[in-house]
Protein backbone atom coordinates (compact mmCIF):
# COMPACT_ATOMS: atom_id res chain seq x y z
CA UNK A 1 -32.13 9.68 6.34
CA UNK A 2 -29.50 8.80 8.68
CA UNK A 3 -31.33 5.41 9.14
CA UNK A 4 -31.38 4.73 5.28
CA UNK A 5 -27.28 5.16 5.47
CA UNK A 6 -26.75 3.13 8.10
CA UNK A 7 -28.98 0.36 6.73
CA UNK A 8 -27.12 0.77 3.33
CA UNK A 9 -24.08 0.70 4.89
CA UNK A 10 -24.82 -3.00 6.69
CA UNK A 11 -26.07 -4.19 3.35
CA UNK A 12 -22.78 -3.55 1.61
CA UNK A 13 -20.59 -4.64 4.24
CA UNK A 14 -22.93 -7.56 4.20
CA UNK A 15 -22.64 -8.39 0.57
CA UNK A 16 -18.82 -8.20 0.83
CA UNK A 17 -18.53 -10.84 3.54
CA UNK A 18 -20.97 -12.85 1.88
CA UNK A 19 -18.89 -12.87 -1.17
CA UNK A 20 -15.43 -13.27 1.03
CA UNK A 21 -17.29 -16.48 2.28
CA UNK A 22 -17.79 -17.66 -1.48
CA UNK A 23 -14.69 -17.02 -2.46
CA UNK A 24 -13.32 -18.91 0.99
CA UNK A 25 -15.37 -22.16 -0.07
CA UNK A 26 -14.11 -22.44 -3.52
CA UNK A 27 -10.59 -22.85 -2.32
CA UNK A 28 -9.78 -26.58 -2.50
CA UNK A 29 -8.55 -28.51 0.33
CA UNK A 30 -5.23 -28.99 -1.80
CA UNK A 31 -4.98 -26.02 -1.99
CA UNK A 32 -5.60 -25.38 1.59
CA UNK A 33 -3.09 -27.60 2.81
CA UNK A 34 -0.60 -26.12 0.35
CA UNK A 35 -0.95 -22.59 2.14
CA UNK A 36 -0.66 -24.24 5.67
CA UNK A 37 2.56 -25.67 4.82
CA UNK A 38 4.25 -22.64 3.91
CA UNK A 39 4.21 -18.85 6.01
CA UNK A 40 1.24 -18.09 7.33
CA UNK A 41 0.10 -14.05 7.30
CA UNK A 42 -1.90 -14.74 10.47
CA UNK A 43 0.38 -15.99 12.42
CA UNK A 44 3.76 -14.16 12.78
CA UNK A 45 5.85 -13.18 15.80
CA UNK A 46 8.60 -11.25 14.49
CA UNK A 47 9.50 -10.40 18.49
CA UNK A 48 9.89 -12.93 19.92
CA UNK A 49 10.96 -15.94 17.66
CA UNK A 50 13.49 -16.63 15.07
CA UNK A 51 11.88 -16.39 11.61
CA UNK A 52 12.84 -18.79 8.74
CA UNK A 53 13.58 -17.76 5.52
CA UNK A 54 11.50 -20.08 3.46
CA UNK A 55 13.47 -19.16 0.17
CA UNK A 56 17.02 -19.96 1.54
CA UNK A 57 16.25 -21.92 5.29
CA UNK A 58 17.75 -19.53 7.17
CA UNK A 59 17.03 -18.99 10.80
CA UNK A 60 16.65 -14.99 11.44
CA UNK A 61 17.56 -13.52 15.51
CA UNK A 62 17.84 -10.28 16.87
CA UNK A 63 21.69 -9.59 17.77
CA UNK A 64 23.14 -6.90 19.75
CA UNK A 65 26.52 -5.69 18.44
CA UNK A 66 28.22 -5.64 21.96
CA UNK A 67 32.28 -5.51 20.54
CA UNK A 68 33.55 -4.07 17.73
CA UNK A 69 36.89 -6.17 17.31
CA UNK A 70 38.45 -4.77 14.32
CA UNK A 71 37.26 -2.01 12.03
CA UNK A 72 39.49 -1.54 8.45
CA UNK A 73 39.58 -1.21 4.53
CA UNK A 74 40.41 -4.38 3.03
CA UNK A 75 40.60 -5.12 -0.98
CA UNK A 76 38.18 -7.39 -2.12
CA UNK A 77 38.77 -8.27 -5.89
CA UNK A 78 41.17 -5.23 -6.54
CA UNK A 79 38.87 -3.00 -4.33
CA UNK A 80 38.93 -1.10 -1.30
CA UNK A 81 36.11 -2.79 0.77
CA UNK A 82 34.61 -1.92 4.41
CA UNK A 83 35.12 -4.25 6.88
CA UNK A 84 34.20 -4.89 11.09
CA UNK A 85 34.61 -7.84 12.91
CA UNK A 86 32.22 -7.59 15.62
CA UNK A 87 31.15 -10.14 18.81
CA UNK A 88 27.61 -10.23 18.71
CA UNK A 89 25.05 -11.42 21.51
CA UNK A 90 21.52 -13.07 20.14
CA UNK A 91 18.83 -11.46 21.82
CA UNK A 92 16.29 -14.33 21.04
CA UNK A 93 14.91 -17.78 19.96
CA UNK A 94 16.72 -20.74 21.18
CA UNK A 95 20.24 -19.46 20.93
CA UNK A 96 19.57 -16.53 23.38
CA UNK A 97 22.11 -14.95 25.55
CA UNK A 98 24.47 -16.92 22.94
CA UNK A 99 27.84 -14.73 21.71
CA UNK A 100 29.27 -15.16 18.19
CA UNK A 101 32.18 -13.37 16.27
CA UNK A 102 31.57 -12.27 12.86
CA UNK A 103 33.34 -10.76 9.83
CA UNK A 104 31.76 -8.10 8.39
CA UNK A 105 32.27 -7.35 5.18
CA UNK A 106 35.26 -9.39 4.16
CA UNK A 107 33.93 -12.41 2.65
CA UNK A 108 31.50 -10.16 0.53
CA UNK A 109 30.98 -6.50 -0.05
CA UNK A 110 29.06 -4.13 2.04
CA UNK A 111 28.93 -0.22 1.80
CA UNK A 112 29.54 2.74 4.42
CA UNK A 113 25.90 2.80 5.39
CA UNK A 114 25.88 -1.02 6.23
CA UNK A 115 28.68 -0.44 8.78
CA UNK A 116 27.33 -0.75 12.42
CA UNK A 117 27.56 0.98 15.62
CA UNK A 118 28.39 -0.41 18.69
CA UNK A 119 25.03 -1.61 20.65
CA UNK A 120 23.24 -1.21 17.81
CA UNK A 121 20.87 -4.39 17.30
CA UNK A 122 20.78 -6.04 13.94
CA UNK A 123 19.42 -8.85 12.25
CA UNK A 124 21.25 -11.61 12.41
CA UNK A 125 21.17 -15.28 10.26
CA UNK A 126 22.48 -18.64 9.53
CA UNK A 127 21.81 -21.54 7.37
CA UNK A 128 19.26 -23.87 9.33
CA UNK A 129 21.39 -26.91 7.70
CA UNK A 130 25.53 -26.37 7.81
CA UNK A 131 25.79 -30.54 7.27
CA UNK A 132 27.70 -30.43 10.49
CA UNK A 133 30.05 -27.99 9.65
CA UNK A 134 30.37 -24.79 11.94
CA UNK A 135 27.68 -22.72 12.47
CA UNK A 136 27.74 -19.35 9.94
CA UNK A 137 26.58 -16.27 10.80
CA UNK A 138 26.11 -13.26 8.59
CA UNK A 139 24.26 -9.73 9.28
CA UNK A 140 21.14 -9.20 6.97
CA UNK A 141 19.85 -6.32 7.95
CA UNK A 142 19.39 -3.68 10.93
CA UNK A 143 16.30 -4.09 13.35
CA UNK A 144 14.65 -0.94 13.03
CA UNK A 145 10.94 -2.55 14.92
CA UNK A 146 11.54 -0.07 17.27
CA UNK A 147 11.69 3.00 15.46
CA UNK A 148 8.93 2.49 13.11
CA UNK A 149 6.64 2.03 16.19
CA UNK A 150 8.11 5.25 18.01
CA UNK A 151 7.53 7.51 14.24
CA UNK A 152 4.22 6.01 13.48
CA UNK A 153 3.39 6.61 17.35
CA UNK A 154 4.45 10.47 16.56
CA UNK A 155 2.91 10.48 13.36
CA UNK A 156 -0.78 8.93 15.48
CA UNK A 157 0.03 11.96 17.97
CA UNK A 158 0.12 14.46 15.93
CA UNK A 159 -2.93 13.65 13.32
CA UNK A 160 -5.03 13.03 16.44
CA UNK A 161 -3.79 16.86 18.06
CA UNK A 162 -4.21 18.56 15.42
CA UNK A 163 -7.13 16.61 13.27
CA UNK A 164 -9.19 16.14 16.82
CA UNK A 165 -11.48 13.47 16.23
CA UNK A 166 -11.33 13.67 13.30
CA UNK A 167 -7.83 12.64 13.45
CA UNK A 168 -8.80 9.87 16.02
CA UNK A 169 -11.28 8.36 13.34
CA UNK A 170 -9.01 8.66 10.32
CA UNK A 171 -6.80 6.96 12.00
CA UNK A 172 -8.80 4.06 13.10
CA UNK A 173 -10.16 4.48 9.44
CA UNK A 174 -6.14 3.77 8.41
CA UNK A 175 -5.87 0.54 10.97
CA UNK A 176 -9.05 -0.95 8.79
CA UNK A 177 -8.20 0.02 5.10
CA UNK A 178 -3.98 -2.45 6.67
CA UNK A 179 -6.68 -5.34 7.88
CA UNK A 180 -8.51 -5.36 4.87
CA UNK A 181 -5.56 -5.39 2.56
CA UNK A 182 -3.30 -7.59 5.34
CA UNK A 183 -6.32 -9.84 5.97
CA UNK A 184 -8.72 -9.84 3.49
CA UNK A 185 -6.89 -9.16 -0.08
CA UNK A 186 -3.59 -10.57 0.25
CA UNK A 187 -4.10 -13.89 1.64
CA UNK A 188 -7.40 -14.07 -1.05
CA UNK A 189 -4.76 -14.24 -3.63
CA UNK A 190 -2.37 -16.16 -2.28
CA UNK A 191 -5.52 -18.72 -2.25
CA UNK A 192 -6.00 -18.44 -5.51
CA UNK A 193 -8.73 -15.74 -6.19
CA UNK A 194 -9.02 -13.23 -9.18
CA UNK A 195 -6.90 -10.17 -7.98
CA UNK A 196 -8.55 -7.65 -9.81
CA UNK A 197 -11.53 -8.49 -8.46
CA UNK A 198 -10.18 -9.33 -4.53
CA UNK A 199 -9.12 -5.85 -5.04
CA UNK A 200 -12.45 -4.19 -6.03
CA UNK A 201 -14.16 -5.91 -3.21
CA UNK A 202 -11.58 -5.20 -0.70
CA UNK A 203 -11.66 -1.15 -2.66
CA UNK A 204 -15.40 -1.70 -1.79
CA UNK A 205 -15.30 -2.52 2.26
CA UNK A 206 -11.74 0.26 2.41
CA UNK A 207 -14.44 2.60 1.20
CA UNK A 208 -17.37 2.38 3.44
CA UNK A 209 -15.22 2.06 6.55
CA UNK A 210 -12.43 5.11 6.11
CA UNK A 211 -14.96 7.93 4.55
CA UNK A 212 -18.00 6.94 7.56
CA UNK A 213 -15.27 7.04 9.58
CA UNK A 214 -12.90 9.39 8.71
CA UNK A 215 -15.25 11.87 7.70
CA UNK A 216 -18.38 10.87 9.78
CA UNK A 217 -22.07 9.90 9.20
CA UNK A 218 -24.02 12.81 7.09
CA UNK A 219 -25.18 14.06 3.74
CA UNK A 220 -22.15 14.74 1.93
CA UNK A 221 -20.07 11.75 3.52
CA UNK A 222 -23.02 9.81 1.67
CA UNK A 223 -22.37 11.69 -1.65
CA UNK A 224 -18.98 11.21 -1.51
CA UNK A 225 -19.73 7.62 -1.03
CA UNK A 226 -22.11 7.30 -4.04
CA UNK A 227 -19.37 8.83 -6.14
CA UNK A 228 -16.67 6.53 -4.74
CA UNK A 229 -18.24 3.63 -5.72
CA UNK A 230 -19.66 4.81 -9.07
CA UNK A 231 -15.68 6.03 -9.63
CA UNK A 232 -14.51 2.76 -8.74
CA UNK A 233 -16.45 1.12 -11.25
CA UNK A 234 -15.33 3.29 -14.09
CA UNK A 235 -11.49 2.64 -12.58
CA UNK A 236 -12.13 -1.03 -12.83
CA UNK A 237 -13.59 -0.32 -16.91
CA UNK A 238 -10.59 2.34 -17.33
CA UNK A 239 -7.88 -0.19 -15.65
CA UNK A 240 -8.68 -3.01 -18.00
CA UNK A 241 -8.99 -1.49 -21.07
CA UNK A 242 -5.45 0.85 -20.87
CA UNK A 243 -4.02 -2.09 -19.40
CA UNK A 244 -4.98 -4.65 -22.46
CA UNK A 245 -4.23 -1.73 -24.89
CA UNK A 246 -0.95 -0.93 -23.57
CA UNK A 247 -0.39 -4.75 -23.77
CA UNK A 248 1.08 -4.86 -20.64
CA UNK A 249 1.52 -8.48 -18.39
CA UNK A 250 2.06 -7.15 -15.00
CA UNK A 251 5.75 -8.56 -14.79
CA UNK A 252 7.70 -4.81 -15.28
CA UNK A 253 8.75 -5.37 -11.92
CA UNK A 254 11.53 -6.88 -10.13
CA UNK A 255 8.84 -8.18 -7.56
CA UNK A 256 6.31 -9.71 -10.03
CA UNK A 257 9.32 -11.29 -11.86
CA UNK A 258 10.21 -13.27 -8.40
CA UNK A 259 6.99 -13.94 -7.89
CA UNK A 260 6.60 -16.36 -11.34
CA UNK A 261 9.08 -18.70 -9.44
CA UNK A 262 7.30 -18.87 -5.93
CA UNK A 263 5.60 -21.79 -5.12
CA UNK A 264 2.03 -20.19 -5.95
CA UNK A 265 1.38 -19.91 -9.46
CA UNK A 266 0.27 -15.76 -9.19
CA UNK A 267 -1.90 -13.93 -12.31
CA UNK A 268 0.78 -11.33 -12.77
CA UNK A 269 -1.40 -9.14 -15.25
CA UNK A 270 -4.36 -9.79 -12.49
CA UNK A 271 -2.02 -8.35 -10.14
CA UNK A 272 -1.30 -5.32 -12.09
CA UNK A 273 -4.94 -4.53 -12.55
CA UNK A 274 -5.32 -4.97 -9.24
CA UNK A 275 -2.41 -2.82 -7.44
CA UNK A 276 -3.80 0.07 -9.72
CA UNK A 277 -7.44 -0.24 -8.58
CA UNK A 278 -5.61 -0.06 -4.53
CA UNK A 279 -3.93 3.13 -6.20
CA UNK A 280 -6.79 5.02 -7.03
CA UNK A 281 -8.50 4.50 -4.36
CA UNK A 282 -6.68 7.41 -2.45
CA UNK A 283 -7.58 9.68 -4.52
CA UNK A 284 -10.88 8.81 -4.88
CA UNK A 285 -11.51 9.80 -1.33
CA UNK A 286 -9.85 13.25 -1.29
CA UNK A 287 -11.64 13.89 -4.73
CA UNK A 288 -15.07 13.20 -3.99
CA UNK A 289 -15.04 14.30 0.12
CA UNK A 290 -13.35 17.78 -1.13
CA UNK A 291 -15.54 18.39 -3.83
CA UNK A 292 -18.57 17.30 -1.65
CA UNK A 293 -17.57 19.76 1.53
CA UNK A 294 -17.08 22.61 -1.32
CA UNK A 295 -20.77 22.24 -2.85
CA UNK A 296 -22.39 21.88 0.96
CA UNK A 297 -20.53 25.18 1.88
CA UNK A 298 -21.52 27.29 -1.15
CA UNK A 299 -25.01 25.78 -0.69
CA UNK A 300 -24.82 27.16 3.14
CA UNK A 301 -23.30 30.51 2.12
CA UNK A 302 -26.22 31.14 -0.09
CA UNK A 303 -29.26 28.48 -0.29
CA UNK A 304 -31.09 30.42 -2.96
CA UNK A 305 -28.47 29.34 -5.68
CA UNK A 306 -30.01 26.96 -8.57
CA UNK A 307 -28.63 23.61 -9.34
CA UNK A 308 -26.27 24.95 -12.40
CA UNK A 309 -25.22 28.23 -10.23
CA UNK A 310 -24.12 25.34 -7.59
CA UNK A 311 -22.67 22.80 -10.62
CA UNK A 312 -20.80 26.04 -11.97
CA UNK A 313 -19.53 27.04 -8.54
CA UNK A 314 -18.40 23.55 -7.58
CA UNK A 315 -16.63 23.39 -10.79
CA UNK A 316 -14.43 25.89 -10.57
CA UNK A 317 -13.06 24.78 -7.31
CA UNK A 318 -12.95 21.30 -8.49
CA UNK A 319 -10.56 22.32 -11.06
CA UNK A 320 -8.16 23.52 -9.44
CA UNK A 321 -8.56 20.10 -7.25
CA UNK A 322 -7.58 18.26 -10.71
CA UNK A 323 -4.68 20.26 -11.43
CA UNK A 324 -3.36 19.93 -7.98
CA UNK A 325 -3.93 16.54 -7.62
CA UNK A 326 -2.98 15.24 -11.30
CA UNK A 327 1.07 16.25 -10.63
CA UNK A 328 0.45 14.85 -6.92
CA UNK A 329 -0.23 11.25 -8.68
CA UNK A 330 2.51 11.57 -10.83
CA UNK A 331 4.97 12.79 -8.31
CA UNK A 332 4.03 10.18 -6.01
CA UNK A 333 4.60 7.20 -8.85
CA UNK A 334 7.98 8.79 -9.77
CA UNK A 335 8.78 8.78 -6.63
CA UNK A 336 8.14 5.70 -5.84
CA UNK A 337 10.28 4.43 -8.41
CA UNK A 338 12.84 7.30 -8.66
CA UNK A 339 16.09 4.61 -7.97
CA UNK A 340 14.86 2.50 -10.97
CA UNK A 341 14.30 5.85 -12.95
CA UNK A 342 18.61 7.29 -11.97
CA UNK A 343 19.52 3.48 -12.98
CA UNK A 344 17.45 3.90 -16.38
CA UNK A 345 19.33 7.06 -17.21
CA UNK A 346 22.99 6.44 -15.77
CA UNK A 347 23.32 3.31 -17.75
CA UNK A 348 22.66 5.22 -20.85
CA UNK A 349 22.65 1.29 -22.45
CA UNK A 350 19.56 2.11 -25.05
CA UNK A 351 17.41 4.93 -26.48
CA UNK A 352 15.42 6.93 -24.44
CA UNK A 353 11.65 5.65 -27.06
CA UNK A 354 13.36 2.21 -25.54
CA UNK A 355 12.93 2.94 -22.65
CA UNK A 356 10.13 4.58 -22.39
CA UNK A 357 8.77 1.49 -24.24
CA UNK A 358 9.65 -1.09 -21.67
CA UNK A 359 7.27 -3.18 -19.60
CA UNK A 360 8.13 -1.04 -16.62
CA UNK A 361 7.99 2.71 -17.60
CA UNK A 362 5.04 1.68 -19.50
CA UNK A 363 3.23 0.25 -16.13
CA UNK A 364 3.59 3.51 -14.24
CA UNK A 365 2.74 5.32 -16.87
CA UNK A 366 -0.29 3.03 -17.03
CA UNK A 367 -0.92 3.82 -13.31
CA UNK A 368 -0.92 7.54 -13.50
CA UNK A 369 -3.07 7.72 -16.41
CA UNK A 370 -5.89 5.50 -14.78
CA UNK A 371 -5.51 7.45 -11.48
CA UNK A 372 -5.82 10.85 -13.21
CA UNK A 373 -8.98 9.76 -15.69
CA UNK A 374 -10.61 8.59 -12.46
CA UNK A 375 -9.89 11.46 -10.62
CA UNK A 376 -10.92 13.93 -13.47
CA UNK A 377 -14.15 12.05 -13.95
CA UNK A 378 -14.64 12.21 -10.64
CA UNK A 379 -14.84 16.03 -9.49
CA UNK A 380 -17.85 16.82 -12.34
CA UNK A 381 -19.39 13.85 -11.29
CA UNK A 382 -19.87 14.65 -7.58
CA UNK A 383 -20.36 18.08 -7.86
CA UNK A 384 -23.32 16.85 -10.14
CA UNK A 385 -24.70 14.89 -7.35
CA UNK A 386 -24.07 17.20 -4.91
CA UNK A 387 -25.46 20.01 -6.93
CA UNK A 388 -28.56 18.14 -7.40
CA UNK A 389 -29.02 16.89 -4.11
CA UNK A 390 -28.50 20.32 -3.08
CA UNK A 391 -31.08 22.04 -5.20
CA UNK A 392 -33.55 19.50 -4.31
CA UNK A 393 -33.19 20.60 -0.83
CA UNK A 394 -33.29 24.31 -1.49
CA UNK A 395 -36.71 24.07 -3.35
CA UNK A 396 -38.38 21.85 -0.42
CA UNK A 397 -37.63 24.29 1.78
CA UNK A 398 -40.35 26.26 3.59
CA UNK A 399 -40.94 29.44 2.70
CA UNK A 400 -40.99 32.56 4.98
């Protein structure tokens, strides 16, 4: 049995790079060239080098704030505005160990939370080309590298304490699911390929790797698996047809708006499809793993139960799964877009059927409802396989 998995699990992976390669070789050599000419996903060093900003040409360093000059309220167009000047000291690139002086705030507006500290390290930029003017400086952001690392680092700790090794693998399970989407999906359709179906395939290999190795090699891992992919399929049917029937485009977003006036000519309503497919794959995996556990446990509790005592069983639990896990994905989408949701309702600027009505609302309502018809479909579906593979093994059992 174990041997079958395994054997099925090499085919699929197989099939996927086979199909990455195909999709590699279409690409054109315009095309190519094209993508080698602008950023390139493989190859950044956010560290150690200054990083151009390909949409304006500015040159990005790390700057430690190592003076704060002056720190006031100044009106800017008849209001009070925050202001620092600060001397600065670039940590990086070729201007290292260089100090500037700055004003902060007075030229344009900034809030209370943009003020910064002294020693505090920020982003710092200026134009690449001044046309021999002075060079300008201007803070863009903080540099917060650092403490992502040291709160993903605690987070790693603390699944891998508490989860064991099955913390460990989860989280290597995690590291795969960022290649596959940093290194597989995203620069797929930046070359040009379909993004629904980048996404599927790339839903395909996120699958096989994080529930073998989240959850391990054996029976109901493989059940779960079955129903993953079976799931996914209906989320791909489910995902297109809402999608066309909503009439949606896949430009409700800020983001995908920008993105019609980047230099690569993007399938916005692909994208859409896509993104949602990515979403429902988290879900899929709880689903179908929980449901999966709950029918091997009943099953080892008592293995003289029939195939609908085990259905029945399984059923109840995975009810309670859905109703759970229905306001989960909807929480999760609202918040998610909870800013754009305050803006919607402070601005009070048209009805509330307007709004509800608009390209964005519409797409995360979109996203909830494909997410949740999965995820319903999904608990009767492997507790049906379960159940049966179940009850298969309970009458080829020997008997005493």
């Amino acid at each position: 049995m174990m041997f079958k998995i395994k054997r099925i699990l090499f085919c699929l992976v197989l099939f996927a790079c086979l199909l990455n390669t195909g999709m590699a070789r279409a690409i054109t050599s315009a095309e190519a060239d094209q993508i080698d000419a602008t950023a390139s996903l493989d190859s950044l060093d956010l560290l150690l080098t200054p990083a151009v900003t390909a949409e304006t040409g500015d040159i990005s360093y790390r700057a430690k704030v190592v003076k704060i000059l002056e720190s006031d309220i100044v009106m800017l167009d008849g209001r009070a505005q925050e202001y620092q000047k600060l001397e600065l000291k670039i940590l990086n690139g070729d201007e290292k160990g260089k100090y500037v002086t700055i004003d902060h705030g007075k030229d344009f507006v900034i809030g209370v939370f943009q003020k910064v500290r002294l020693g505090e390290t920020v982003i710092l930029s200026k134009p690449s080309h001044t046309q021999g003017q002075r060079d300008i400086y201007y803070i863009t952001d903080r540099y917060r590298a650092p403490n992502l690392i040291f709160i993903t680092l605690i987070f790693f700790a603390l699944a891998i304490y508490f989860g064991r090794k099955r913390g460990l693998t989860s989280v290597i399970g995690m590291i795969f699911t960022i290649f596959v989407i940093f290194y597989y999906i995203i620069p797929h359709i930046i070359k040009g390929a379909d993004p629904l179906w980048t996404c599927v395939i790339g839903g395909v290999i996120i699958i096989l790797l994080s529930l073998y190795l989240s959850h391990g090699f054996n029976k109901r891992t493989s059940i779960a698996l079955v129903s993953s992919l079976l799931c996914l399929v209906l989320a791909v049917v489910v995902d297109l047809i809402f999608v066309y029937t909503a009439k949606l485009a896949g430009n409700g977003t800020e983001e995908a708006f920008y993105l019609q006036f980047g230099t690569f000519n993007f399938n916005l309503k692909g994208l859409l499809l896509g993104s949602i497919i990515i979403g429902v794959l988290g879900v899929l995996d709880d689903v179908t793993t929980g449901q999966a556990a709950a029918i091997e446990e009943i099953y080892t509790a008592n293995s003289s139960l029939s195939f609908q005592q085990l259905y029945k069983s399984g059923l109840s639990v995975g009810r309670e799964h859905i109703a759970s896990l229905i306001n989960t994905l909807f929480l999760a989408y609202v918040g998610a877009s909870f800013p754009l949701l305050l803006l919607y309702n402070t601005q009070k600027t048209q009805s509330l059927w307007v709004t509800l009505n608009s390209n964005f609302i519409a797409e995360e309502i979109v996203r909830t409802l494909v997410g949740s018809t999965v995820l319903v479909v999904a608990v009767p579906l492997t507790t049906l396989l379960a159940a049966l593979y179940y009850s298969r093994k309970r009458r080829n059992l020997p008997v005493s």
